[in-house]
Protein backbone atom coordinates (compact mmCIF):
# COMPACT_ATOMS: atom_id res chain seq x y z
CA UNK A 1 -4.09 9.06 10.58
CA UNK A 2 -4.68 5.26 9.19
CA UNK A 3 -7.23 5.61 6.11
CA UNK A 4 -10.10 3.65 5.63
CA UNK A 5 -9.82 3.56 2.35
CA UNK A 6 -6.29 4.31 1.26
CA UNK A 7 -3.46 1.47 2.58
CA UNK A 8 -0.43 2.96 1.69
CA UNK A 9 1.11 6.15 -0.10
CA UNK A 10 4.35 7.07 -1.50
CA UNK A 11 5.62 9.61 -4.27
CA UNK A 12 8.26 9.73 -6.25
CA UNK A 13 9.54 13.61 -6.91
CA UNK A 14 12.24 12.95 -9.85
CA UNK A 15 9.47 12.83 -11.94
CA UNK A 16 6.53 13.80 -9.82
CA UNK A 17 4.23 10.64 -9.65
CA UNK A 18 1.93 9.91 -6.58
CA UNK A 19 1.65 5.83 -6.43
CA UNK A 20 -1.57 5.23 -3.94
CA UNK A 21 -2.70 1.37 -2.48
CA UNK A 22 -5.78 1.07 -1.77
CA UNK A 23 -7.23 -1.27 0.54
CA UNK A 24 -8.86 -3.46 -1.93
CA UNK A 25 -5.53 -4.12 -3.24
CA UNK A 26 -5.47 -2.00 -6.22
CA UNK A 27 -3.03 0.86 -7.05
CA UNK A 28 -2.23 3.34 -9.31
CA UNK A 29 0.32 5.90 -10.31
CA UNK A 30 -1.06 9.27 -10.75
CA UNK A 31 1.28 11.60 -12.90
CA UNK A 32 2.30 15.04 -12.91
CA UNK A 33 1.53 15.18 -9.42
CA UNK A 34 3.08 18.38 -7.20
CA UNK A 35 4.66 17.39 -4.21
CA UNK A 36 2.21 20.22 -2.64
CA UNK A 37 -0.90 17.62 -3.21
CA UNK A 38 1.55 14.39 -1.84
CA UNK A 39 1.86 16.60 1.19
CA UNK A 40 -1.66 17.20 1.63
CA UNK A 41 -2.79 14.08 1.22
CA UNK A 42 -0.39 12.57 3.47
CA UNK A 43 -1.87 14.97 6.76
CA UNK A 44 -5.41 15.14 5.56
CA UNK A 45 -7.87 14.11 8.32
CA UNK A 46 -9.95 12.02 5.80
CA UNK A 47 -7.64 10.77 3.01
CA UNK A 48 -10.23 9.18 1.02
CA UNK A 49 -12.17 12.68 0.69
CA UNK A 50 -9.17 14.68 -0.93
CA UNK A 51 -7.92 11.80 -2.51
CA UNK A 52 -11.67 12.31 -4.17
CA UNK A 53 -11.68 15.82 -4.45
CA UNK A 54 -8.41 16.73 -5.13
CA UNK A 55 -6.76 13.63 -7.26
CA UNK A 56 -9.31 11.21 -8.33
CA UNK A 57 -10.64 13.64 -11.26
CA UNK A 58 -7.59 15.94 -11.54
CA UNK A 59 -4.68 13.79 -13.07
CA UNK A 60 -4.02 11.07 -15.63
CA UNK A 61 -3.11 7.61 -13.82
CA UNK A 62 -2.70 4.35 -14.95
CA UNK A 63 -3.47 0.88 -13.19
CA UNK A 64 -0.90 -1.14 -11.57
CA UNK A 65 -0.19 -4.75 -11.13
CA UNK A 66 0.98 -6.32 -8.59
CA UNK A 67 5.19 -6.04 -9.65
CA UNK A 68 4.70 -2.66 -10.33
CA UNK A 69 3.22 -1.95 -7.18
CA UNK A 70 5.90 -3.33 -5.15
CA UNK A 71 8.41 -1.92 -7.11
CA UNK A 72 6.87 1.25 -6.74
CA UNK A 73 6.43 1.09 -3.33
CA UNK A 74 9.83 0.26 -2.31
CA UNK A 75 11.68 2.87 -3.96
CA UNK A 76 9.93 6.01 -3.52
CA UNK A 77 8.99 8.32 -0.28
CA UNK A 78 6.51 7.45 1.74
């Protein structure tokens, strides 16, 4: 189900990092992620509330620009 707040997903399980786009063009990789929470934010009805509840507050992240992003994007599971 398309987000309202969330534009794209994908995670990377080598190392376990969730990379999320959001729709104001940001993104960010959140680390240590299990691929439990990937999978349950990828069939949530409402992404945006457990992205909130369930990520936002839970793991360390860091900002990305807009190479990384791409990068990111392109080479990891969506």
């Amino acid at each position: 189900m398309p987000s309202s707040v969330i534009l794209n997903i994908a995670y990377n399980k080598a190392i376990s990092v969730l990379t999320i786009k959001f729709v104001s063009g940001k993104a960010y990789e959140y680390l240590n992620v299990p691929e439990s929470i990937y999978q349950n934010l990828k069939s949530a009805s409402s992404k945006g509330s457990y992205f909130n509840l369930h990520i936002k507050h839970s793991y360390v992240f860091r900002k990305l620009n807009a190479t990384d992003t791409d990068r990111n994007m392109n080479r990891v599971r969506r």
